[in-house]
PDB file of N, CA and C in Angstrom:
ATOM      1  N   UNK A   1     -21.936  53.523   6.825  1.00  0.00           N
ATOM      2  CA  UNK A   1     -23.013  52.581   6.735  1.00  0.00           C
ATOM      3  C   UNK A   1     -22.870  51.753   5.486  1.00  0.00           C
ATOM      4  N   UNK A   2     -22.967  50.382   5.352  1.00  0.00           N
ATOM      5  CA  UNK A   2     -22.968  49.581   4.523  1.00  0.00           C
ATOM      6  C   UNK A   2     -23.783  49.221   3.284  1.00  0.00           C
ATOM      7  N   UNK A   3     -25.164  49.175   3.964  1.00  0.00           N
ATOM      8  CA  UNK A   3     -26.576  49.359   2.803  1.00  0.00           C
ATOM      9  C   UNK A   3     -27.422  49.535   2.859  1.00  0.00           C
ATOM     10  N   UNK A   4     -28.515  49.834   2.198  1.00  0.00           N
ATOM     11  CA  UNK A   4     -29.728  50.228   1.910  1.00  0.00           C
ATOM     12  C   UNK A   4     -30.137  49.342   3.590  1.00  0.00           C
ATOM     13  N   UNK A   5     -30.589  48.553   3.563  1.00  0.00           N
ATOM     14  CA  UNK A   5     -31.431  47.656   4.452  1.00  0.00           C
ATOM     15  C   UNK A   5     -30.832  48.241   6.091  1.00  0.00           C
ATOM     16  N   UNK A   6     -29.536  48.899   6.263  1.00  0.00           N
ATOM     17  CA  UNK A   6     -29.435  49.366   7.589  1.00  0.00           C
ATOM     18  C   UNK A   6     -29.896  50.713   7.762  1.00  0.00           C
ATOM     19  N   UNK A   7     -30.231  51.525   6.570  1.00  0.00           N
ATOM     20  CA  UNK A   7     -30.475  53.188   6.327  1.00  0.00           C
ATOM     21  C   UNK A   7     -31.721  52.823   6.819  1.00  0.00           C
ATOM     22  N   UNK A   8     -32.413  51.638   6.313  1.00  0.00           N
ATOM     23  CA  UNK A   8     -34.189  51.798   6.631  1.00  0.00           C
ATOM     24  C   UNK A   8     -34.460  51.112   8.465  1.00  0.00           C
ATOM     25  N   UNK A   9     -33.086  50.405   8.577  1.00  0.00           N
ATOM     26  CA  UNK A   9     -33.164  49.898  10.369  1.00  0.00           C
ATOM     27  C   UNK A   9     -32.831  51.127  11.460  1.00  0.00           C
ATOM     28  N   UNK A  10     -31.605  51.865  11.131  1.00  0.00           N
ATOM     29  CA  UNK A  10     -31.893  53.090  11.366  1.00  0.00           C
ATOM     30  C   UNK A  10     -32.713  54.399  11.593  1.00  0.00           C
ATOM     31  N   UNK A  11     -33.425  54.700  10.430  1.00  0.00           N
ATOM     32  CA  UNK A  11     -34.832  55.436  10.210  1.00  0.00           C
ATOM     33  C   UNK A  11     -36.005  54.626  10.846  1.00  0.00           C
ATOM     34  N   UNK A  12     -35.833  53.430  11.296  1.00  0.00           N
ATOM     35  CA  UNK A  12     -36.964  52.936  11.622  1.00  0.00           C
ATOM     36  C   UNK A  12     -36.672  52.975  12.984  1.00  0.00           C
ATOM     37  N   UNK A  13     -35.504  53.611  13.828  1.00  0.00           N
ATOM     38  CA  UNK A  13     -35.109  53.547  15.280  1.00  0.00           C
ATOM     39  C   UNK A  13     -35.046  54.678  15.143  1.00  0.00           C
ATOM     40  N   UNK A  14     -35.736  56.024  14.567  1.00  0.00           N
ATOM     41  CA  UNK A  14     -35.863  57.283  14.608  1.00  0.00           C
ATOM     42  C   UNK A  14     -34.021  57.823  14.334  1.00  0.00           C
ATOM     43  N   UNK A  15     -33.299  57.710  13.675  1.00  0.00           N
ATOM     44  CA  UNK A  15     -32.337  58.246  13.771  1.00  0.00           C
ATOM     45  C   UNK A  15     -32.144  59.164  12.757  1.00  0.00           C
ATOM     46  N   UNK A  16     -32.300  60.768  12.532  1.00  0.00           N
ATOM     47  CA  UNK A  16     -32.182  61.748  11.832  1.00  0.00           C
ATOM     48  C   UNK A  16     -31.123  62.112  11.111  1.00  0.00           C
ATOM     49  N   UNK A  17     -30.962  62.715  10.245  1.00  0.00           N
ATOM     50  CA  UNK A  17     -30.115  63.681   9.409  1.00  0.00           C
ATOM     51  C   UNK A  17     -29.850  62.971   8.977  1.00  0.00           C
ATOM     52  N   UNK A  18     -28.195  63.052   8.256  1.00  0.00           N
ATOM     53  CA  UNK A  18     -27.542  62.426   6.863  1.00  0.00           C
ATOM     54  C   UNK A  18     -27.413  61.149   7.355  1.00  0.00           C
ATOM     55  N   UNK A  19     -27.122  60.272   6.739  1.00  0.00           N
ATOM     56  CA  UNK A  19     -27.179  58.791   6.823  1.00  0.00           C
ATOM     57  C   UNK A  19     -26.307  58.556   5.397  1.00  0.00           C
ATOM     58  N   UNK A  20     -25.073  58.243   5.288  1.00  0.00           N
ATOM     59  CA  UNK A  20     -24.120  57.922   4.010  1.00  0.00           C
ATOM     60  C   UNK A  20     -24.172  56.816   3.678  1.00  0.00           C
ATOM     61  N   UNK A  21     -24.743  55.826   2.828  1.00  0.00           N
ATOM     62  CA  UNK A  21     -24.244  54.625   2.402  1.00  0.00           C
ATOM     63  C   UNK A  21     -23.337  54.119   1.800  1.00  0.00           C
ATOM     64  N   UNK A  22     -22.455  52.940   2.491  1.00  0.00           N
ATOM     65  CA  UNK A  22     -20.930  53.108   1.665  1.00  0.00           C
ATOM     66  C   UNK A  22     -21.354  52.206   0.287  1.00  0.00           C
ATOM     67  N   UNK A  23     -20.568  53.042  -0.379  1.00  0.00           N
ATOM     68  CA  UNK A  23     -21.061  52.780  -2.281  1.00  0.00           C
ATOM     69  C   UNK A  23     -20.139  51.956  -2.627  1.00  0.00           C
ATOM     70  N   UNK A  24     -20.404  50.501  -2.747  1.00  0.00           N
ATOM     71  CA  UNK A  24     -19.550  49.159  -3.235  1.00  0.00           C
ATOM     72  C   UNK A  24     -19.253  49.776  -4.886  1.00  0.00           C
ATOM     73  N   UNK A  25     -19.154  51.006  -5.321  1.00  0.00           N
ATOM     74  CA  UNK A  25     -18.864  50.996  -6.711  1.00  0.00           C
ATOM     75  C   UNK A  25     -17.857  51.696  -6.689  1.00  0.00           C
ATOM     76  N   UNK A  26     -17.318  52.091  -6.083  1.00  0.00           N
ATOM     77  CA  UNK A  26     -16.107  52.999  -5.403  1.00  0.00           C
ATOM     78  C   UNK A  26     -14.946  52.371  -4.279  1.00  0.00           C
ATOM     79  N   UNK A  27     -14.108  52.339  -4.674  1.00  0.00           N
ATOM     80  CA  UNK A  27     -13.330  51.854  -3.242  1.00  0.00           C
ATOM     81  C   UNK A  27     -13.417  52.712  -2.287  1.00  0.00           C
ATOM     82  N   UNK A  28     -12.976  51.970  -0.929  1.00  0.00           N
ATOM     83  CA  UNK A  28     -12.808  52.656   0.130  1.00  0.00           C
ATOM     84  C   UNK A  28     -12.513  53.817   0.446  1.00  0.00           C
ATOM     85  N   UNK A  29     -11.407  54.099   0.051  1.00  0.00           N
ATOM     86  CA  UNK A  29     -10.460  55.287  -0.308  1.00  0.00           C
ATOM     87  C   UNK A  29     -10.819  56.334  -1.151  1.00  0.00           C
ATOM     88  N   UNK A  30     -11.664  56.195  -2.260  1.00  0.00           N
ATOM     89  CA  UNK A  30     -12.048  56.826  -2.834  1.00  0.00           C
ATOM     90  C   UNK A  30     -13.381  57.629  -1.700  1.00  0.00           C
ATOM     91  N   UNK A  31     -13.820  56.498  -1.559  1.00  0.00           N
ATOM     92  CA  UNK A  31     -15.074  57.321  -0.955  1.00  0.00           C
ATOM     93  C   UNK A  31     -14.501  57.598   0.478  1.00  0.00           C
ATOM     94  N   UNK A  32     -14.049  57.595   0.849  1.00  0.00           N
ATOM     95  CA  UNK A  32     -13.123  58.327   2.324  1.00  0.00           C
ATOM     96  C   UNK A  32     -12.750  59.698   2.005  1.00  0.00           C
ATOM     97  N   UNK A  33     -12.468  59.600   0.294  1.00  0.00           N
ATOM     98  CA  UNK A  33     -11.690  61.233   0.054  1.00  0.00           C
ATOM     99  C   UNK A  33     -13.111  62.352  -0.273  1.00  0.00           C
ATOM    100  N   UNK A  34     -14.040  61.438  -0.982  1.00  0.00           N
ATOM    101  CA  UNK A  34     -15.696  62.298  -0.842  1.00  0.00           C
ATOM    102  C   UNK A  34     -16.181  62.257   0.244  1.00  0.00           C
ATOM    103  N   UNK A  35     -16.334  61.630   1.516  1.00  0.00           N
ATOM    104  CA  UNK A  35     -16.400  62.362   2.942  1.00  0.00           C
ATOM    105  C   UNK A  35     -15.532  63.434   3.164  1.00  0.00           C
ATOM    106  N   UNK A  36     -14.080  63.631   3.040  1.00  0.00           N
ATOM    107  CA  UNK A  36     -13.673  64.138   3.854  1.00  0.00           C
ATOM    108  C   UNK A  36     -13.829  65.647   2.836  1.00  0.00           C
ATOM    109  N   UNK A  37     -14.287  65.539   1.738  1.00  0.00           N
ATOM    110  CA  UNK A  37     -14.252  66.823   1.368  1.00  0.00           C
ATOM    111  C   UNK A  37     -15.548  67.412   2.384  1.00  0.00           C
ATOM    112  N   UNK A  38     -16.400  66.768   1.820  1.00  0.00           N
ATOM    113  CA  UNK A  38     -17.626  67.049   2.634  1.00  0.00           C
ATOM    114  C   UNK A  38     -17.766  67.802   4.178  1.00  0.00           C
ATOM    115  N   UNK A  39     -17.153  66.699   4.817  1.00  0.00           N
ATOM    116  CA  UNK A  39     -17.601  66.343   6.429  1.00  0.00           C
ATOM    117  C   UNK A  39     -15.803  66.785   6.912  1.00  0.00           C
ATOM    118  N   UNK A  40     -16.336  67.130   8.332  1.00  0.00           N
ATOM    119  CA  UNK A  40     -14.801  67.239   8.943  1.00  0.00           C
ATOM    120  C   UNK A  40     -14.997  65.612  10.367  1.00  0.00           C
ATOM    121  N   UNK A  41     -16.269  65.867  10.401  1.00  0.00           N
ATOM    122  CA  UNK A  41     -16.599  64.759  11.677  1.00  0.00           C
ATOM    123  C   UNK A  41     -17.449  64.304  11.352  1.00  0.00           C
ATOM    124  N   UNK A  42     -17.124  62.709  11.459  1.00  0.00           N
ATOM    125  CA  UNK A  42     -18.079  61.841  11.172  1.00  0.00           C
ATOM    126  C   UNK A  42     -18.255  60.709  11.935  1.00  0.00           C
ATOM    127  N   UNK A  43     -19.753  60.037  12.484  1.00  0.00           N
ATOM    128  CA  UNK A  43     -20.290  59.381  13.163  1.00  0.00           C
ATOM    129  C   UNK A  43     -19.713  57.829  12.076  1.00  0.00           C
ATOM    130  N   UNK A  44     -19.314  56.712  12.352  1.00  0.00           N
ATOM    131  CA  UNK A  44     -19.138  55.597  11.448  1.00  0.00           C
ATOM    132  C   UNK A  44     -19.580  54.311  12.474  1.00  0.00           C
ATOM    133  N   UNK A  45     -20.325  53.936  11.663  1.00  0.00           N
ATOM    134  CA  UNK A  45     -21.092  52.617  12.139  1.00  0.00           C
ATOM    135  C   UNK A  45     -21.151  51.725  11.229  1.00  0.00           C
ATOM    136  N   UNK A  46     -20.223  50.509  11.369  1.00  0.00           N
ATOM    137  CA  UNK A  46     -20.332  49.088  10.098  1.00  0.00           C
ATOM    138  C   UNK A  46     -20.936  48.187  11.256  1.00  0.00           C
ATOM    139  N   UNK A  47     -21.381  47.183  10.514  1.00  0.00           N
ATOM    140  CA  UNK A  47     -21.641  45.723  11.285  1.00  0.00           C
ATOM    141  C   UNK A  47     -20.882  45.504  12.283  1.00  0.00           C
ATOM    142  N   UNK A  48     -21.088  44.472  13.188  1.00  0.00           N
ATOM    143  CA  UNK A  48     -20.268  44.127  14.538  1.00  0.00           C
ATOM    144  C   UNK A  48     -19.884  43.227  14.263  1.00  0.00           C
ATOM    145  N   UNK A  49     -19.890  42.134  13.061  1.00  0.00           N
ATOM    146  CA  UNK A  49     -19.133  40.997  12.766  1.00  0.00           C
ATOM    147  C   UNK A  49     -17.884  41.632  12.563  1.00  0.00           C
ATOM    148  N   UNK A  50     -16.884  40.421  12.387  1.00  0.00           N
ATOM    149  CA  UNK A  50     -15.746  40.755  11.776  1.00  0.00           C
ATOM    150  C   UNK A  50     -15.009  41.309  10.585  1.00  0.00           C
ATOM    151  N   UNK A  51     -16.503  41.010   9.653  1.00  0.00           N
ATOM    152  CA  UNK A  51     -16.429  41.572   8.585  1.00  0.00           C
ATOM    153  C   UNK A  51     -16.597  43.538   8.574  1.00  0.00           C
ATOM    154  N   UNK A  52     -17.359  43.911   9.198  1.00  0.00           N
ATOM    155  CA  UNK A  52     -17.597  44.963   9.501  1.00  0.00           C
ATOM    156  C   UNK A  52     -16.667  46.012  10.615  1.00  0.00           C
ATOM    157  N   UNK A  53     -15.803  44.632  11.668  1.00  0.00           N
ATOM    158  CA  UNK A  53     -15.230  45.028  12.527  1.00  0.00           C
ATOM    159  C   UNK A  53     -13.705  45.816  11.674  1.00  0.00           C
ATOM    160  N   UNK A  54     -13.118  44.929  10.354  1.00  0.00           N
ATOM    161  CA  UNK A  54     -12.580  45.471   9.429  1.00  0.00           C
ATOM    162  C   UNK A  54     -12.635  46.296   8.627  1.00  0.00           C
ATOM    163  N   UNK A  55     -14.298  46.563   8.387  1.00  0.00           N
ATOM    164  CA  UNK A  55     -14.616  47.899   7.837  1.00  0.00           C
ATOM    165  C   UNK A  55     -14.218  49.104   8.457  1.00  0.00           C
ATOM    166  N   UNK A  56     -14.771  49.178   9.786  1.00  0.00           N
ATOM    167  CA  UNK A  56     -14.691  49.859  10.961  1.00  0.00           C
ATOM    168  C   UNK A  56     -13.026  50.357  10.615  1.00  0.00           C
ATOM    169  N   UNK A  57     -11.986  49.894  11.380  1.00  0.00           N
ATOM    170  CA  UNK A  57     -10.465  49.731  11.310  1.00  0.00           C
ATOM    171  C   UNK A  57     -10.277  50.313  10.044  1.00  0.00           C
ATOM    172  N   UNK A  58     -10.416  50.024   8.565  1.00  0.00           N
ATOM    173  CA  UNK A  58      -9.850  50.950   7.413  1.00  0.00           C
ATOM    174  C   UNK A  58     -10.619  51.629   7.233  1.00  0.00           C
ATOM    175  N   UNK A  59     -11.644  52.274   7.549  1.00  0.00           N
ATOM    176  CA  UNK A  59     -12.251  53.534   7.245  1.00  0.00           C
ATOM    177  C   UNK A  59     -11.858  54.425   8.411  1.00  0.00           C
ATOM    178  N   UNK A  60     -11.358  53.888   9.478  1.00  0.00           N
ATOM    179  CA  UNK A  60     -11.035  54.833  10.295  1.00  0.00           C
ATOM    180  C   UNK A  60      -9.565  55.382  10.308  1.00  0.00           C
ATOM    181  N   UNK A  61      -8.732  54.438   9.941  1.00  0.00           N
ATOM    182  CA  UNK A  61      -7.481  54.802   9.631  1.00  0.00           C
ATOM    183  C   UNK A  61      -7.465  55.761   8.085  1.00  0.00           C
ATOM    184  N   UNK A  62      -8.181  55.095   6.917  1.00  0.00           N
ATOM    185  CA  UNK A  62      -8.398  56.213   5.690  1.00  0.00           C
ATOM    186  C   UNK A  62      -8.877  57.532   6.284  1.00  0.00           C
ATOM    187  N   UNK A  63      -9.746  57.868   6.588  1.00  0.00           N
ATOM    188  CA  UNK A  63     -10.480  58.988   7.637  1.00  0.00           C
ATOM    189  C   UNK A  63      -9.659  59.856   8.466  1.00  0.00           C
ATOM    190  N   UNK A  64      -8.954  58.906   9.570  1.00  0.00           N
ATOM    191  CA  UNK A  64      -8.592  59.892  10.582  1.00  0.00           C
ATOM    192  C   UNK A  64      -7.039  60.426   9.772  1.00  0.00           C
ATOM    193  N   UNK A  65      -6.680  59.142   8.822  1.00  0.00           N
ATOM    194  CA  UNK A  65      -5.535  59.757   7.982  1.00  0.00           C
ATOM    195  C   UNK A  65      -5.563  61.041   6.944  1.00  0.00           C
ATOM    196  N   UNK A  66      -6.692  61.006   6.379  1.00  0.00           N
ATOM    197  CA  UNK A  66      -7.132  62.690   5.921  1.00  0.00           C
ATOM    198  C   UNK A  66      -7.503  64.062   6.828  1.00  0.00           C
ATOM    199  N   UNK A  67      -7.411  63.599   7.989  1.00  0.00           N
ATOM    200  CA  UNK A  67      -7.953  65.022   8.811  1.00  0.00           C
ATOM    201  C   UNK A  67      -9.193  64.972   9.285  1.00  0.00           C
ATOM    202  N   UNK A  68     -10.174  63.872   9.334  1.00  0.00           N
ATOM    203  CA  UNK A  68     -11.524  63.602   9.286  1.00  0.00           C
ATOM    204  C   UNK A  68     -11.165  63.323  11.099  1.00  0.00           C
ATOM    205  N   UNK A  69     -12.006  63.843  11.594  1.00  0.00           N
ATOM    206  CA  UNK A  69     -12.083  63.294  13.162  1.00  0.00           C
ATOM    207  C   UNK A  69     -13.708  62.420  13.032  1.00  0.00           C
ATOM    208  N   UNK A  70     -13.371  61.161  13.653  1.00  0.00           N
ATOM    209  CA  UNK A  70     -14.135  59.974  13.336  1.00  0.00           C
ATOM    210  C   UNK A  70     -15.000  59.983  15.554  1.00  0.00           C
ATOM    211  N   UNK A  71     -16.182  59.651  14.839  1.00  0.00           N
ATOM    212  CA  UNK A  71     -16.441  59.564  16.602  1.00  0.00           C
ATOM    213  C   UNK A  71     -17.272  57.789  16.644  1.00  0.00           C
ATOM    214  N   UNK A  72     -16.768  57.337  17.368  1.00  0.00           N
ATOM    215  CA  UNK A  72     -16.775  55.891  17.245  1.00  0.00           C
ATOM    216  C   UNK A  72     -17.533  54.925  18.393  1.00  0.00           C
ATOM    217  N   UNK A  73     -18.660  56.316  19.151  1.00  0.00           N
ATOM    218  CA  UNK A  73     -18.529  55.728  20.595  1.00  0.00           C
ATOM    219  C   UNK A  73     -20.173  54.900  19.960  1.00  0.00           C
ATOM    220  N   UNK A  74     -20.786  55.754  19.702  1.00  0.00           N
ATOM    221  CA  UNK A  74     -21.926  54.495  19.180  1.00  0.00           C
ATOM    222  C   UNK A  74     -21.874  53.103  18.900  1.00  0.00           C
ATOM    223  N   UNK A  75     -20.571  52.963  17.743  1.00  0.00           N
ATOM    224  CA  UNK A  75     -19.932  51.691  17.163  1.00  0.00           C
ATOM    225  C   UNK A  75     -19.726  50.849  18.587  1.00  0.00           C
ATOM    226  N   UNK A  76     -19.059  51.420  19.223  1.00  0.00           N
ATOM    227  CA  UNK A  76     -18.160  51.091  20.243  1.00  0.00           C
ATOM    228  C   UNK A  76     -19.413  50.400  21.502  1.00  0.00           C
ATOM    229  N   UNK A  77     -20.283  51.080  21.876  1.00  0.00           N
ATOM    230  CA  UNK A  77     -21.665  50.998  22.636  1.00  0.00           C
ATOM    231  C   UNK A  77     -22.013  49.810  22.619  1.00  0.00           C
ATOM    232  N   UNK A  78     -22.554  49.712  20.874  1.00  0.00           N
ATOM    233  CA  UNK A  78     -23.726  48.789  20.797  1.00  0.00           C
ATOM    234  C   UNK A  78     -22.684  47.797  20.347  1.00  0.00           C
ATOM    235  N   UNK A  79     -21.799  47.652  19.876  1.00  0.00           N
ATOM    236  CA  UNK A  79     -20.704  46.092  19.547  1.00  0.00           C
ATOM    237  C   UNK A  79     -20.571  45.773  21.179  1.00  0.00           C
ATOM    238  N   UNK A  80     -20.596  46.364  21.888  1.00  0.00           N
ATOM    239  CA  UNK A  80     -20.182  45.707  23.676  1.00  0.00           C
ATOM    240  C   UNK A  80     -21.614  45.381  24.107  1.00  0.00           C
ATOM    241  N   UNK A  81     -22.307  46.222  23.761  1.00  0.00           N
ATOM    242  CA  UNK A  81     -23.616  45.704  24.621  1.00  0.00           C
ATOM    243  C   UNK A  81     -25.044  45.332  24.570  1.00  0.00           C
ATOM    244  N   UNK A  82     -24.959  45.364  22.963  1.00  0.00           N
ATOM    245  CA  UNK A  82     -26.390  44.900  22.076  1.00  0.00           C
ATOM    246  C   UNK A  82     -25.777  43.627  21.593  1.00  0.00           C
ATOM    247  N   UNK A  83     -26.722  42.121  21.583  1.00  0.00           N
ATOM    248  CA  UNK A  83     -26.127  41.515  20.922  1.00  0.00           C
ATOM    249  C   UNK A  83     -26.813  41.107  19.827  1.00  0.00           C
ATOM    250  N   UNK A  84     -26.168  41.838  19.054  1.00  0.00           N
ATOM    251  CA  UNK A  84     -26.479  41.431  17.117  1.00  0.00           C
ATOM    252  C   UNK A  84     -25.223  41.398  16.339  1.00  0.00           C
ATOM    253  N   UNK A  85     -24.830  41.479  15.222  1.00  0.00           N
ATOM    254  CA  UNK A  85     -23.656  41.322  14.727  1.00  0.00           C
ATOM    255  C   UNK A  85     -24.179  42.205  13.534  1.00  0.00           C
ATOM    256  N   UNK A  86     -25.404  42.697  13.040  1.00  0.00           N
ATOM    257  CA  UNK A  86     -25.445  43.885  12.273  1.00  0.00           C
ATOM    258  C   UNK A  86     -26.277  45.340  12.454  1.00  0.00           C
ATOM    259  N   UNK A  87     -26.392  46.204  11.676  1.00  0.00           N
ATOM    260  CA  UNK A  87     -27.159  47.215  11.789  1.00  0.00           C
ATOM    261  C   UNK A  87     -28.249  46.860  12.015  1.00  0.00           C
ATOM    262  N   UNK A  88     -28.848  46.164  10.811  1.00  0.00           N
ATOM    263  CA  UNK A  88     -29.965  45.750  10.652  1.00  0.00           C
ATOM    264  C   UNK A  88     -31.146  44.962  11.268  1.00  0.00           C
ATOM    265  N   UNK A  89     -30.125  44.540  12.252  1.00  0.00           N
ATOM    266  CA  UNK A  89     -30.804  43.758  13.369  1.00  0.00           C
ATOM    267  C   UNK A  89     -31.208  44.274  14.435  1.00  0.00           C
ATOM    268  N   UNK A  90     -30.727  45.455  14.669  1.00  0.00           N
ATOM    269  CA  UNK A  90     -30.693  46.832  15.653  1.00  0.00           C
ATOM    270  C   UNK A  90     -32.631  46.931  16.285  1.00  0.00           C
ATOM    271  N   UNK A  91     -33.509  46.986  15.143  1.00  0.00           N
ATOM    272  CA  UNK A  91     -34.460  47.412  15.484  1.00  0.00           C
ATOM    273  C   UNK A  91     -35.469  46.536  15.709  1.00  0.00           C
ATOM    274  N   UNK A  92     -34.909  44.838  15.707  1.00  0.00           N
ATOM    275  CA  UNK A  92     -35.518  43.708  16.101  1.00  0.00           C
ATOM    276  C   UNK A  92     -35.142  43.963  17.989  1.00  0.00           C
ATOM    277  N   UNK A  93     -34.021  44.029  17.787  1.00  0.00           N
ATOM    278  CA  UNK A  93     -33.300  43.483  19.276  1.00  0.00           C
ATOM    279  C   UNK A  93     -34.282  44.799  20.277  1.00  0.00           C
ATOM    280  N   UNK A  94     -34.424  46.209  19.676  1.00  0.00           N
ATOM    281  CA  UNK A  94     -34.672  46.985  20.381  1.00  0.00           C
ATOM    282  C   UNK A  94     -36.056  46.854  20.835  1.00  0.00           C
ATOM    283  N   UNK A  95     -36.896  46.495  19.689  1.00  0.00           N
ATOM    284  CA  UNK A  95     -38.471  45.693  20.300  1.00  0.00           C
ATOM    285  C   UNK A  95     -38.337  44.274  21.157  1.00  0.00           C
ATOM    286  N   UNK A  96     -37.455  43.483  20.839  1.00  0.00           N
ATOM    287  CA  UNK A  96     -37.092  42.648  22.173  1.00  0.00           C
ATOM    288  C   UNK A  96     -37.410  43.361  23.429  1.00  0.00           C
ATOM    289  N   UNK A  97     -36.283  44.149  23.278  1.00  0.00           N
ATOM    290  CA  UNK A  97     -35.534  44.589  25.229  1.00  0.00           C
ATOM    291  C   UNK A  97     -37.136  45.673  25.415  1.00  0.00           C
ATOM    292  N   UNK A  98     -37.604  46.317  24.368  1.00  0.00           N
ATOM    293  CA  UNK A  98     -38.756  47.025  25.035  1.00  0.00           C
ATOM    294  C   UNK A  98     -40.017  45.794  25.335  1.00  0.00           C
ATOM    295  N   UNK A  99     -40.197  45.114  24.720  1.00  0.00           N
ATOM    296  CA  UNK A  99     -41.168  44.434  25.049  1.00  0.00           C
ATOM    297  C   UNK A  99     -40.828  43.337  26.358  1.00  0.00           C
ATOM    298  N   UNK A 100     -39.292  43.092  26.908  1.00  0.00           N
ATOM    299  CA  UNK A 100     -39.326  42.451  28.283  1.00  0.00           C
ATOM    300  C   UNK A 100     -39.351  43.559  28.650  1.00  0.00           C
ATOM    301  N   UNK A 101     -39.301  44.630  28.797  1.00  0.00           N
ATOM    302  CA  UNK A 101     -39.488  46.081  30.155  1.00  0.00           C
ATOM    303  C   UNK A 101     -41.016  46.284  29.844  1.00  0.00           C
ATOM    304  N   UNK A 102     -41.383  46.150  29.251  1.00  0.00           N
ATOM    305  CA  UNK A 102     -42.937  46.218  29.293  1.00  0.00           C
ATOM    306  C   UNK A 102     -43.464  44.883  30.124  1.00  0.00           C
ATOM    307  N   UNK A 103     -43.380  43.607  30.225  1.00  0.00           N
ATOM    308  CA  UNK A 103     -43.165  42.643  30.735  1.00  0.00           C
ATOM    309  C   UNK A 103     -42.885  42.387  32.265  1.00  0.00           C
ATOM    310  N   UNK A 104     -42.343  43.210  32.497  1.00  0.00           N
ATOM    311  CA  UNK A 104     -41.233  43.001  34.272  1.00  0.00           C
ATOM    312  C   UNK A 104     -42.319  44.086  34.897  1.00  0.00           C
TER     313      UNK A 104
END
């Protein structure tokens, strides 16, 4: 996860337990090697822009290159079939689509 503002779009779409924010004070790599001490499997979700779509790609290659098994199907989900281009937008779009099914 990227920042503060998607931890609270998240929590605000009920989503539980750890929630990691990636720490711009640390490189990539660095903080890939403090997951993997941690965690053996990890859920990774960046933005759906391109910018994020690159996040996605080297944290998963840093990751799955330490032994970390990465599960990507969430990422994978909502980049095909929600259309937003960040986290953060997640819990606008989701009161959208509930409020046309409330609607129909």
């Amino acid at each position: 996860m990227e920042g503060r503002n998607d931890l609270r779009s998240l929590r605000r779409l009920k989503f539980g337990g750890e929630i990691i924010i990636l720490n711009r004070g640390i490189s990539l790599i660095e903080f890939s090697d403090t997951l993997a001490r941690k965690y053996r499997r990890v859920i990774l979700l960046t933005d759906f822009d391109a910018k994020g779509c690159d996040l996605e790609k080297r944290m998963n290659q840093y990751l799955t290159g330490i032994g970390v098994d990465i599960d990507l199907y969430l990422w994978n989900f909502l980049r095909k079939n929600v259309p937003v281009k960040t986290v953060e937008e997640l819990p606008s779009e989701y009161e959208r689509q509930y409020e046309k099914e409330l609607q129909a």
